[in-house]
C-alpha atoms as a PDB file:
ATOM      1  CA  UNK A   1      -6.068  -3.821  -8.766  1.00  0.00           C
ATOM      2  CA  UNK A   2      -7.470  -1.178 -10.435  1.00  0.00           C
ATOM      3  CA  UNK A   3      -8.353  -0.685 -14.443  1.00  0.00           C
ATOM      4  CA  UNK A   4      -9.295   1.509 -16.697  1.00  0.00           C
ATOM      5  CA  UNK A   5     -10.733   0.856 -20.233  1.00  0.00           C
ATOM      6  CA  UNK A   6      -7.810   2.614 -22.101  1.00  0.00           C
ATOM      7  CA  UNK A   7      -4.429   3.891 -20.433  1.00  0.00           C
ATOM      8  CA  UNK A   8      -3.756   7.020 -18.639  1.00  0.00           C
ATOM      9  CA  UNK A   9      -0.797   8.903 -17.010  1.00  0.00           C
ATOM     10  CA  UNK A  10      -0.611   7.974 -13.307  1.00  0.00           C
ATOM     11  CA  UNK A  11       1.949  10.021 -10.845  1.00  0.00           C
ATOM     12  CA  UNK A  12       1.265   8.354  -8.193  1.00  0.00           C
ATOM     13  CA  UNK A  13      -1.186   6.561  -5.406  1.00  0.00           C
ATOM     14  CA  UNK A  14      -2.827   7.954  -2.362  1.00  0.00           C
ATOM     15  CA  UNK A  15      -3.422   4.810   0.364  1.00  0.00           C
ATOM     16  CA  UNK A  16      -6.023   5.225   2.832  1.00  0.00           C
ATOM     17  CA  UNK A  17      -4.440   1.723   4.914  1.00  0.00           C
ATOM     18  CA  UNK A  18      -3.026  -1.297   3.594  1.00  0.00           C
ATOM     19  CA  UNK A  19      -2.726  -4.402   6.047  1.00  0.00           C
ATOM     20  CA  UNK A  20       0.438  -5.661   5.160  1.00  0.00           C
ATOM     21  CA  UNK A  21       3.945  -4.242   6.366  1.00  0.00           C
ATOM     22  CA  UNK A  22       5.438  -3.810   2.546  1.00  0.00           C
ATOM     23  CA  UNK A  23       3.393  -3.558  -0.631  1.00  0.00           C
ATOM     24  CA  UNK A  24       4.878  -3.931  -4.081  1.00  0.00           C
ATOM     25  CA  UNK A  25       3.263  -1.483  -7.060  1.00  0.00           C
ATOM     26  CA  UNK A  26       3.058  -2.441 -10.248  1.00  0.00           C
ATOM     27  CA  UNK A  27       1.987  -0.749 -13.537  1.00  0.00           C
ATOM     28  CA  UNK A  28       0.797  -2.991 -16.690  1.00  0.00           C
ATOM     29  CA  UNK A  29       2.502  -2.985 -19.044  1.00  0.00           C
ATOM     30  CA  UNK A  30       0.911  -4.987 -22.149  1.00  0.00           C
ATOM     31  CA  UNK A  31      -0.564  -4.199 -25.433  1.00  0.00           C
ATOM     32  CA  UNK A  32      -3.764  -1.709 -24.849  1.00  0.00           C
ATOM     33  CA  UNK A  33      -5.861  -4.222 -26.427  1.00  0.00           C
ATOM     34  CA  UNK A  34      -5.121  -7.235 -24.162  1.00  0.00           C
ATOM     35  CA  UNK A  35      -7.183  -8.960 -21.615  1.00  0.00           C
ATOM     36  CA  UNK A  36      -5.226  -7.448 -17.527  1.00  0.00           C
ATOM     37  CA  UNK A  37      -4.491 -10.916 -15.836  1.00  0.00           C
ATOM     38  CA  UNK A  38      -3.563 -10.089 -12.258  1.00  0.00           C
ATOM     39  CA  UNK A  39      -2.313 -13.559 -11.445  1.00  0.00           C
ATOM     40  CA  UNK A  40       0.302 -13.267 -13.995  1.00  0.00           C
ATOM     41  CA  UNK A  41       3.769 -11.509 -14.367  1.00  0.00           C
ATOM     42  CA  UNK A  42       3.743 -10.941 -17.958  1.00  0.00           C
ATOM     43  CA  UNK A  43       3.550  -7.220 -18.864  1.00  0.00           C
ATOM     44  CA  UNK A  44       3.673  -6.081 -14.918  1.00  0.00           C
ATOM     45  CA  UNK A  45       6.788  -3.865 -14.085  1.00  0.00           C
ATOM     46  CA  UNK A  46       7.416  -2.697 -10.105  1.00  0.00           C
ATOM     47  CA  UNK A  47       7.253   1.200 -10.247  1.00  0.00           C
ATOM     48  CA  UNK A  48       7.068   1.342  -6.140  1.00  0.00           C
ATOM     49  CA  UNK A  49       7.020  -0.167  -3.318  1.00  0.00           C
ATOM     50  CA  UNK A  50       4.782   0.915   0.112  1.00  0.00           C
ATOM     51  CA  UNK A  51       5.750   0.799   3.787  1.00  0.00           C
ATOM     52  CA  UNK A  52       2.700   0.771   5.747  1.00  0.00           C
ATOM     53  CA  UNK A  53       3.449   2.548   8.841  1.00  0.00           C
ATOM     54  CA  UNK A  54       1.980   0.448  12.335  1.00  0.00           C
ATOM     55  CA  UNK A  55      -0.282   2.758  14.982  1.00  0.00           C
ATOM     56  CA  UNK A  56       1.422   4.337  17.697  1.00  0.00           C
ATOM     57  CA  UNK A  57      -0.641   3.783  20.967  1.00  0.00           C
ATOM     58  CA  UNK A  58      -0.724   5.827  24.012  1.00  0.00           C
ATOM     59  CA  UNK A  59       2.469   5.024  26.342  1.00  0.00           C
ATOM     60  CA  UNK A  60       1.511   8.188  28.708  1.00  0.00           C
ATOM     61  CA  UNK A  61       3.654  10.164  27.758  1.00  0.00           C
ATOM     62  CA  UNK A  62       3.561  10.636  23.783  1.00  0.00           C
ATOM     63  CA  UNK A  63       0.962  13.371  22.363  1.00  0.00           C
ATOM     64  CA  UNK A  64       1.441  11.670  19.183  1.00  0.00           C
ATOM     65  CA  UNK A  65      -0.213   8.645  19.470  1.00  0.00           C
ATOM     66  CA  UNK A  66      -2.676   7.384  16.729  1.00  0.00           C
ATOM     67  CA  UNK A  67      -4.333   3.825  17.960  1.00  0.00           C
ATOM     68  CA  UNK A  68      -7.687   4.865  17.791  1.00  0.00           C
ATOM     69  CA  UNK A  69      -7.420   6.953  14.280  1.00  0.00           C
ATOM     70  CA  UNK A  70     -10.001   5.103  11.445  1.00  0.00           C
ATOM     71  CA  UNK A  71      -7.181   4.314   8.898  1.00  0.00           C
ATOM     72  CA  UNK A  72      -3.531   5.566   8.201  1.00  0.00           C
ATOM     73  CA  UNK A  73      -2.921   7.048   4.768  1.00  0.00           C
ATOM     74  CA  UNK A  74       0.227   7.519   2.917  1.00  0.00           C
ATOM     75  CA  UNK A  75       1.458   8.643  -0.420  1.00  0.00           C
ATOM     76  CA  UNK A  76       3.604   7.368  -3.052  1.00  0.00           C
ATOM     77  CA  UNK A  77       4.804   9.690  -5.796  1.00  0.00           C
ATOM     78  CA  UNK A  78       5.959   7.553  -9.285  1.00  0.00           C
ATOM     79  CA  UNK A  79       8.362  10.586  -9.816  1.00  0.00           C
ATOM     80  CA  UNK A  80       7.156  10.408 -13.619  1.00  0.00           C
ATOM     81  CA  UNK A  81       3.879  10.108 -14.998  1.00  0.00           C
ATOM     82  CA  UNK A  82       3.390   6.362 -16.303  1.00  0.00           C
ATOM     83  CA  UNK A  83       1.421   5.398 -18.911  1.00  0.00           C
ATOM     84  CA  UNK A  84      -0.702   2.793 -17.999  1.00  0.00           C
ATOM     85  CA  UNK A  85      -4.190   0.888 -17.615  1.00  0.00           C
ATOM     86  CA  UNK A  86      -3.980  -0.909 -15.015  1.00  0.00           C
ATOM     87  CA  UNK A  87      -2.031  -0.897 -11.192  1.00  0.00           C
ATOM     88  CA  UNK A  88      -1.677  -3.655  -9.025  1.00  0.00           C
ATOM     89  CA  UNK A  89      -0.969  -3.197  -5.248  1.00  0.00           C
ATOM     90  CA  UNK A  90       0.832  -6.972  -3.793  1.00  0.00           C
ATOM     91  CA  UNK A  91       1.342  -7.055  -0.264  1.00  0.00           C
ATOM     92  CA  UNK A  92       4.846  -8.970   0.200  1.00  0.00           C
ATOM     93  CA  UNK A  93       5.236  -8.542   4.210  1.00  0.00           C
ATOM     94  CA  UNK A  94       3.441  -8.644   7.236  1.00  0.00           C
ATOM     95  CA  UNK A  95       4.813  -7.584  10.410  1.00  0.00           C
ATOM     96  CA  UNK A  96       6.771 -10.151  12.401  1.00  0.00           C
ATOM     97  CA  UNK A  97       7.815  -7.884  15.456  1.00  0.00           C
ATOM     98  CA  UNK A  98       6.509  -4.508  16.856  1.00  0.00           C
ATOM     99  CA  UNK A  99       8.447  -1.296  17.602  1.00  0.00           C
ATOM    100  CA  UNK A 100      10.052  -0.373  21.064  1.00  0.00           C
ATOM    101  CA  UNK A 101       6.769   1.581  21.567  1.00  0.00           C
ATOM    102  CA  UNK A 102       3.248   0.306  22.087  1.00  0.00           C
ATOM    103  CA  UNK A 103       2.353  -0.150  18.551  1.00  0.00           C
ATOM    104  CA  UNK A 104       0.103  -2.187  16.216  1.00  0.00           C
ATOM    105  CA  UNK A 105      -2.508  -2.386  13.941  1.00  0.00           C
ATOM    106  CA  UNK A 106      -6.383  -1.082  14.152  1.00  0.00           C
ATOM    107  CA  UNK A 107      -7.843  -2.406  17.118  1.00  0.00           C
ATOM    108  CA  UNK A 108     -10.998  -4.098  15.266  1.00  0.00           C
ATOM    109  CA  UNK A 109      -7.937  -5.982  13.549  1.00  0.00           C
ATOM    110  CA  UNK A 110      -5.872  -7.454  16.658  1.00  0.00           C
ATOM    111  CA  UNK A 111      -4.488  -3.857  18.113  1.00  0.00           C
ATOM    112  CA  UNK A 112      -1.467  -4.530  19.724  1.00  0.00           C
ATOM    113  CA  UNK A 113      -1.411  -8.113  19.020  1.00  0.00           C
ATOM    114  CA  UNK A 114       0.204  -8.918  15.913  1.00  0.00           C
END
């Protein structure tokens, strides 16, 4: 979570790596006086949710392979500016299977194992 001491217009998030296969964004929503409780549902609304893309590693053939890269970023764009103090990121998902490809996560984290 992150918070700020009064709201401000957020557009979006830029993710360096998330381990998790889906990730649910929320914005508070509550009075601009109140206490943030992260544990709690009250004054959250989902604005987003996050697919966290698994590494590609080399099959010998692919140029595009990524298993060794530090992290994996991605983007996600609110499509409005939101009015908020606080975001929450909740991972929902882990991966259960792997692609067709050798893929998985960072190698200091289990690699190809999942």
């Amino acid at each position: 979570m992150i918070e700020w001491p009064s709201p401000r217009n957020v557009r979006g998030l830029a993710i360096k790596e998330i381990d998790g296969k889906r990730t649910e964004i929320d914005v508070y929503d509550g009075p601009d006086g109140a206490q943030v409780d992260i544990r709690s549902d009250e004054h959250w609304r989902q604005v987003a949710v996050y697919e966290q893309p698994l590494r590609n590693y080399y099959d010998g053939r692919s140029q595009a392979w990524n298993g060794n890269a530090r992290y994996l970023d991605g983007y996600v764009d609110f499509g409005k500016d939101i009015r908020t103090k606080a975001v929450r990121l909740r991972v929902v998902e882990q991966w259960t299977t792997k692609a067709h490809y050798p893929s998985g996560v960072r190698a200091d984290r289990g690699g190809e194992k999942l």
